[in-house]
Protein backbone atom coordinates (compact mmCIF):
# COMPACT_ATOMS: atom_id res chain seq x y z
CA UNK A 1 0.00 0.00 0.00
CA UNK A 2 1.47 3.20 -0.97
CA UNK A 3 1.63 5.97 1.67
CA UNK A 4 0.33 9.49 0.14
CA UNK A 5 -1.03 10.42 3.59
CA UNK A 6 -3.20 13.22 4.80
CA UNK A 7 -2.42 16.49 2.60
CA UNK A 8 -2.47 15.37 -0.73
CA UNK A 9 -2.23 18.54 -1.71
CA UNK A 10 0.50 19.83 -0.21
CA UNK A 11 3.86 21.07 -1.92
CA UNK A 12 6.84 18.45 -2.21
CA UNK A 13 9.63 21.47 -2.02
CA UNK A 14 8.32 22.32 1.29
CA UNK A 15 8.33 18.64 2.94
CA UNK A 16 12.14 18.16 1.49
CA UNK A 17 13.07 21.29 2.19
CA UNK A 18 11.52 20.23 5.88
CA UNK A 19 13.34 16.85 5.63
CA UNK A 20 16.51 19.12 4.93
CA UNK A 21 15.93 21.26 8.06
CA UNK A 22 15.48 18.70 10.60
CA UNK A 23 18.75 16.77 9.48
CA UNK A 24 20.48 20.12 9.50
CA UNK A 25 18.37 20.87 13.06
CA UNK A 26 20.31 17.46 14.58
CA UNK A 27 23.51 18.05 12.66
CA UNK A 28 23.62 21.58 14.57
CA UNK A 29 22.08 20.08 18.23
CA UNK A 30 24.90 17.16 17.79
CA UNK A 31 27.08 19.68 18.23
CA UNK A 32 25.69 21.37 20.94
CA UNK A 33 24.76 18.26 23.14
CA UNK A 34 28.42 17.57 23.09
CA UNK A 35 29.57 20.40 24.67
CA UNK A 36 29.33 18.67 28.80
CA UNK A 37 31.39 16.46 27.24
CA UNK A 38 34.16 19.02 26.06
CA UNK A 39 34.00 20.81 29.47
CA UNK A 40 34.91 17.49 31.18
CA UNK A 41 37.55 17.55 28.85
CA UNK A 42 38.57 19.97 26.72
CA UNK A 43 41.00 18.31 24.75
CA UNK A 44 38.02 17.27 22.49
CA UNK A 45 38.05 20.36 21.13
CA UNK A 46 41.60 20.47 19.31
CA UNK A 47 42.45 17.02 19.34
CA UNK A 48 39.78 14.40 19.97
CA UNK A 49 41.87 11.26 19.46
CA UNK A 50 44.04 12.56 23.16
CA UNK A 51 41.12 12.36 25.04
CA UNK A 52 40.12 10.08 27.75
CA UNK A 53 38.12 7.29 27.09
CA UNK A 54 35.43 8.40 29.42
CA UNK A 55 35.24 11.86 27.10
CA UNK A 56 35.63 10.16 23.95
CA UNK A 57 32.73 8.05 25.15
CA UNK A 58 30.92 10.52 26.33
CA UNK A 59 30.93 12.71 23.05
CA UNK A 60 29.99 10.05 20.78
CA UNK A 61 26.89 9.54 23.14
CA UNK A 62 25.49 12.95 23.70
CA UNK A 63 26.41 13.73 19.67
CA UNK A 64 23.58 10.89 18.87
CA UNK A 65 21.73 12.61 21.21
CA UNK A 66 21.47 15.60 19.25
CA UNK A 67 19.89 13.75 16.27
CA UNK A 68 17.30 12.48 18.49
CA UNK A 69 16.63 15.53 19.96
CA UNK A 70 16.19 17.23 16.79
CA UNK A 71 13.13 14.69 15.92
CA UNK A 72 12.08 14.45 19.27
CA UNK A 73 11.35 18.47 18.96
CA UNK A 74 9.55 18.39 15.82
CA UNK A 75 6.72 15.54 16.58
CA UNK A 76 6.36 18.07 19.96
CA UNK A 77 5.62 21.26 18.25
CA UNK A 78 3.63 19.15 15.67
CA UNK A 79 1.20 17.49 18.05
CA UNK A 80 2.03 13.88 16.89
CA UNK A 81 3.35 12.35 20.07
CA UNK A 82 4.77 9.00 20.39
CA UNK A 83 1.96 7.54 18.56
CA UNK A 84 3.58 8.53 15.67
CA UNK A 85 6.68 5.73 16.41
CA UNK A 86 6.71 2.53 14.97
CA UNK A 87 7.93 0.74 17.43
CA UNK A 88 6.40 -3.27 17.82
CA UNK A 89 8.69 -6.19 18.43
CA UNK A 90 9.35 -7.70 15.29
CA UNK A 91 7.76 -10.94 13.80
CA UNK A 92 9.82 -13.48 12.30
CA UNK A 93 9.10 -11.96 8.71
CA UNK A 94 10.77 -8.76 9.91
CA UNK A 95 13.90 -10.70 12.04
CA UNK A 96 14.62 -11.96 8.51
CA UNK A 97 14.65 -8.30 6.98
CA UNK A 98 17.01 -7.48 9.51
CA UNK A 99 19.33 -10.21 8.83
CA UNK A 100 19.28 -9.60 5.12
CA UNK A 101 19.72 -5.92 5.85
CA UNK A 102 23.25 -6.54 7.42
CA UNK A 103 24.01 -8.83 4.22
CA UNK A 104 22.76 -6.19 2.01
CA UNK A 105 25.17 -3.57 3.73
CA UNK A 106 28.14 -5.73 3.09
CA UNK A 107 27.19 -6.57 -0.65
CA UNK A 108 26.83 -2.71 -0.65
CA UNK A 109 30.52 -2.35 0.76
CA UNK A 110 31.46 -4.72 -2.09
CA UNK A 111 29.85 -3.17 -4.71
CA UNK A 112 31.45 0.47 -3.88
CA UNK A 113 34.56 -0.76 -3.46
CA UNK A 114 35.11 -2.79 -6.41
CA UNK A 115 33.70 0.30 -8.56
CA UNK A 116 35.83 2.82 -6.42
CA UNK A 117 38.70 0.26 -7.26
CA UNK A 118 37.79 0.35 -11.23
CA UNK A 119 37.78 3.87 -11.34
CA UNK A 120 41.20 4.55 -9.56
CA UNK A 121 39.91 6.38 -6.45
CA UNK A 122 41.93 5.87 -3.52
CA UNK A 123 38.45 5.71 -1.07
CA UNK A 124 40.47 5.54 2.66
CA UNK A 125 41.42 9.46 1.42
CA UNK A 126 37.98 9.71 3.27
CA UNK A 127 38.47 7.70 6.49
CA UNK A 128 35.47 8.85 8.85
CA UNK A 129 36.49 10.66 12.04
CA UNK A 130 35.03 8.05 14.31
CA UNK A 131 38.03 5.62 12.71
CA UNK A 132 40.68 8.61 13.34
CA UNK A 133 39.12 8.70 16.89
CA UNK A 134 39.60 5.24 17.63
CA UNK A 135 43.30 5.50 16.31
CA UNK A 136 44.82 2.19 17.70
CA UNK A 137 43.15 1.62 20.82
CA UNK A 138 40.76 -1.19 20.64
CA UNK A 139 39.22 -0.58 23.80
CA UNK A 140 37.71 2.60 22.43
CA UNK A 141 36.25 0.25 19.55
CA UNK A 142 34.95 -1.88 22.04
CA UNK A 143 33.02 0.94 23.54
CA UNK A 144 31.95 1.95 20.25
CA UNK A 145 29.96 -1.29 20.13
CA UNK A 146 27.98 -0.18 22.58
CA UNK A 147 27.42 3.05 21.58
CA UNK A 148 26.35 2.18 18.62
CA UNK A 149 23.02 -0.19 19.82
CA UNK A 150 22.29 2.10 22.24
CA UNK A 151 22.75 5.62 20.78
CA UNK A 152 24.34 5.32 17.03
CA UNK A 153 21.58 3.21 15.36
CA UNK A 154 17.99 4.20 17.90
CA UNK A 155 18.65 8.26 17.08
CA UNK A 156 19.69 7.86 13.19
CA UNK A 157 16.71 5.98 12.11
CA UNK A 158 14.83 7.59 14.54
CA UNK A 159 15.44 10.94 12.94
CA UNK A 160 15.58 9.70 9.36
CA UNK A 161 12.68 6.98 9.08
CA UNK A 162 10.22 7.18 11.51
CA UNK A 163 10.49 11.10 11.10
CA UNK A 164 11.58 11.88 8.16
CA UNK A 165 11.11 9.25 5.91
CA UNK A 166 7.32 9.24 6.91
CA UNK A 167 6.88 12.54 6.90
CA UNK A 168 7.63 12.34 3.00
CA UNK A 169 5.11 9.69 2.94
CA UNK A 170 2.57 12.46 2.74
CA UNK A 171 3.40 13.91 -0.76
CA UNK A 172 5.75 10.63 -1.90
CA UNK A 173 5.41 7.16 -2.64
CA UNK A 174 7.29 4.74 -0.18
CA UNK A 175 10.18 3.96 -2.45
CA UNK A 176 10.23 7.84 -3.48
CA UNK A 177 10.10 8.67 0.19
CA UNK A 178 13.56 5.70 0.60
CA UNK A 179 15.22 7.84 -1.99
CA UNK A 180 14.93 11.10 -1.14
CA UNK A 181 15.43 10.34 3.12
CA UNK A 182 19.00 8.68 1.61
CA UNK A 183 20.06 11.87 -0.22
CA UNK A 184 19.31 13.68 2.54
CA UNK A 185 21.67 10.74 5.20
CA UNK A 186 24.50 11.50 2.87
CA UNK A 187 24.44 14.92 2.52
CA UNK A 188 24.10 15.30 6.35
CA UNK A 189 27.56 13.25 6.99
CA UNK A 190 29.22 15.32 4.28
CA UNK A 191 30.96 16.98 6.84
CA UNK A 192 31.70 13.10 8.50
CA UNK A 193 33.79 12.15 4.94
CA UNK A 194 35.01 15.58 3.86
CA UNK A 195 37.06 17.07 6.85
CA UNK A 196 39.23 15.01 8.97
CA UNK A 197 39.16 15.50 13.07
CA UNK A 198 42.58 18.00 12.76
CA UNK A 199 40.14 20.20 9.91
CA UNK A 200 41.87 18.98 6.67
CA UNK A 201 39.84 18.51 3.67
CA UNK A 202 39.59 14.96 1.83
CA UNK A 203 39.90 14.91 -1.74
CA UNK A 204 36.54 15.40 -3.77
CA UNK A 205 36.44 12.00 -5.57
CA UNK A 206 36.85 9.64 -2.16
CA UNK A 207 34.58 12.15 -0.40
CA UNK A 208 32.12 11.46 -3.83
CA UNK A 209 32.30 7.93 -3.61
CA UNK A 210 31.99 7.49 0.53
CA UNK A 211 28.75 9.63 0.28
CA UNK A 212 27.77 6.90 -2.47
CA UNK A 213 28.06 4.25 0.35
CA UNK A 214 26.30 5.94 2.96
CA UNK A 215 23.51 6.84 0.06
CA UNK A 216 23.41 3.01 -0.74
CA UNK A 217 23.68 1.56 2.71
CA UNK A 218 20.15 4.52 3.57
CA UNK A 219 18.75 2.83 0.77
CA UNK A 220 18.82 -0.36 2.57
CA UNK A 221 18.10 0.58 5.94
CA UNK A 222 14.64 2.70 4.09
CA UNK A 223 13.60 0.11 2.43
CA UNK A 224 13.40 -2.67 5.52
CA UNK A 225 11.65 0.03 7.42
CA UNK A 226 8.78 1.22 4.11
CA UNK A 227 8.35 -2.77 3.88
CA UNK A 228 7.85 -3.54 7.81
CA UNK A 229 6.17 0.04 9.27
CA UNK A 230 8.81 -0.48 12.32
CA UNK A 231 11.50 1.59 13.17
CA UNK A 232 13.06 -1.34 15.69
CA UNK A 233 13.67 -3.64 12.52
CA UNK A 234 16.74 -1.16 10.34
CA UNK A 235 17.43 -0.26 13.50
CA UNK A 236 18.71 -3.48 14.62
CA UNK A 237 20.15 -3.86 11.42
CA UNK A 238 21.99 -0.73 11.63
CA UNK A 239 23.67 -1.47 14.23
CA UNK A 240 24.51 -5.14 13.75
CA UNK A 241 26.19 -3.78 10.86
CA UNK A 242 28.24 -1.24 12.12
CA UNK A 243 28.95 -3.35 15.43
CA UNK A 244 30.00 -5.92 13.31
CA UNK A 245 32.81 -3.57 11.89
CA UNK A 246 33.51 -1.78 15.06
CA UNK A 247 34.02 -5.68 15.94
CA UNK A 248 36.57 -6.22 13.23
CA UNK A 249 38.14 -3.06 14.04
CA UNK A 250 38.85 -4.12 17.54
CA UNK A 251 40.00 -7.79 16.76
CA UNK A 252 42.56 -5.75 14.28
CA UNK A 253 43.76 -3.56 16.70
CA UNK A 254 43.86 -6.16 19.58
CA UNK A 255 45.49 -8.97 17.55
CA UNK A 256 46.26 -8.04 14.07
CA UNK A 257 44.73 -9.56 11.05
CA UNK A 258 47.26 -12.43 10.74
CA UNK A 259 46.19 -13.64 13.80
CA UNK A 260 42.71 -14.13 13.65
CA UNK A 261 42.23 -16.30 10.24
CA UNK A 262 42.25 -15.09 6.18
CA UNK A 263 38.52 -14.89 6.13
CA UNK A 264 38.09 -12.75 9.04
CA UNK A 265 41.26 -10.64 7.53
CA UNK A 266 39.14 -10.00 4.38
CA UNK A 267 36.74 -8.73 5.83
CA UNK A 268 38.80 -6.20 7.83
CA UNK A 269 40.87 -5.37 4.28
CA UNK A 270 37.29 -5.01 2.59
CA UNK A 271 36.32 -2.53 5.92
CA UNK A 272 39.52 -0.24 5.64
CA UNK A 273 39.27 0.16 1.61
CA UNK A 274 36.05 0.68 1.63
CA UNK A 275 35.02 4.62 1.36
CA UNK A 276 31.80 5.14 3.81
CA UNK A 277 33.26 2.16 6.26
CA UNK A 278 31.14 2.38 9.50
CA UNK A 279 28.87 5.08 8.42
CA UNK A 280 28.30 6.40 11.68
């Protein structure tokens, strides 16, 4: 059933351009929520990666909090309450979405970084900033596992499907809606791909193609969620995925790759070639 919802006759600029504001709205509040964190230590500020764990930690948390805030904001002032969340635990139809979302996301790796590969761009050019963070302590990846079930994945598709995504449902059809919320995803972590933690700027083609994977990978996470009407199921995909890599990341750091099997060291090779790697 396709979703053109209550005001049929409303104007599609103004919903995207809406969509636009609210990503901006938690870009901006990410920002701001993180600031506790940069008075406990204010060595986040110039130089993330010399922080303490408990900062580091802390900033990565309240940042996600900032997304959610931003949507949590809009359904006040718009009346809608939290009987506008889909949230349900999942049947066994949607467990199987989930597990074929984290599939999906890894044939979507693939597929980038073969085609990155083809066309000569050197992709790790655009390493995201949670990777510089993390640097070569694994316990910080470690963290970041839990970070990202409890924070990362619940305030992104938060914000960008049960918020966004359905608020296009009013002037958009359910895969136009998927499209749209994805250009939106990437274009919010622009700033994610294009400027390192120290300020510099990546080169245009790796930023291009890691705003390709994030594009792809919202593609996946918007469809599961237009097919099952419930946030919890690309939700628990999301972050399966990108504990999965956070995983590898730590077993790489803790052991190196050599010592923890060829298959396993693929994957991790795959992970750090890859341009949009752990799309937080």
């Amino acid at each position: 059933m396709q979703h053109v919802d209550r005001r049929r006759d409303e104007s599609r600029l103004r919903v995207v351009v809406l969509a636009f504001v609210l990503a901006f709205g938690g870009l901006v509040l990410s920002q701001i929520t993180v600031i506790p964190a940069m008075l406990l230590d204010p060595t986040l500020a110039v130089s993330p990666a010399d922080a303490s764990r408990s900062a580091l930690v802390a900033m990565m948390a309240l940042g996600f909090f900032g997304w959610f805030l931003a949507g949590a904001i809009y359904l006040w002032r718009s009346g809608l309450g939290v009987s506008y969340l889909d949230v349900r635990s999942p049947t066994l139809r949607e467990w199987g979405y989930a597990v074929a979302g984290v599939f999906a996301m890894f044939g979507v790796l693939l597929v980038v970084n073969v085609g990155a590969t083809a066309l000569g761009v050197d992709s790790g050019d655009a390493e995201a900033q949670v990777l510089e963070i993390i640097g070569d302590d694994p316990t910080i990846a470690l963290l970041m596992i839990a970070i990202v079930f409890l924070f990362n994945a619940p305030a992104e598709e938060f914000l960008f499907r049960n918020v966004i995504q359905k608020r296009l449902y009013s002037v958009f059809t359910k895969i136009q809606a998927v499209v749209v919320t994805s250009l939106v995803f990437a274009i919010m972590h622009l700033p994610t791909y294009g400027l390192s933690v120290d300020g510099d700027i990546a080169p245009l083609p790796s930023v291009a193609v890691a705003l390709v994977t994030i594009f792809g990978g919202s593609l996946v996470f918007g469809y599961i969620y237009a097919r099952t009407d419930n946030i919890v199921v690309p939700t628990v995909a999301h972050a399966f995925f990108n504990a999965i890599q956070f995983g590898l990341v730590y077993l790489a750091l803790r052991y190196g790759p050599e010592e923890f099997g060829s298959a396993t060291s693929t994957l991790v090779g795959l992970l750090e070639a890859a341009p949009g790697a752990v799309p937080v």
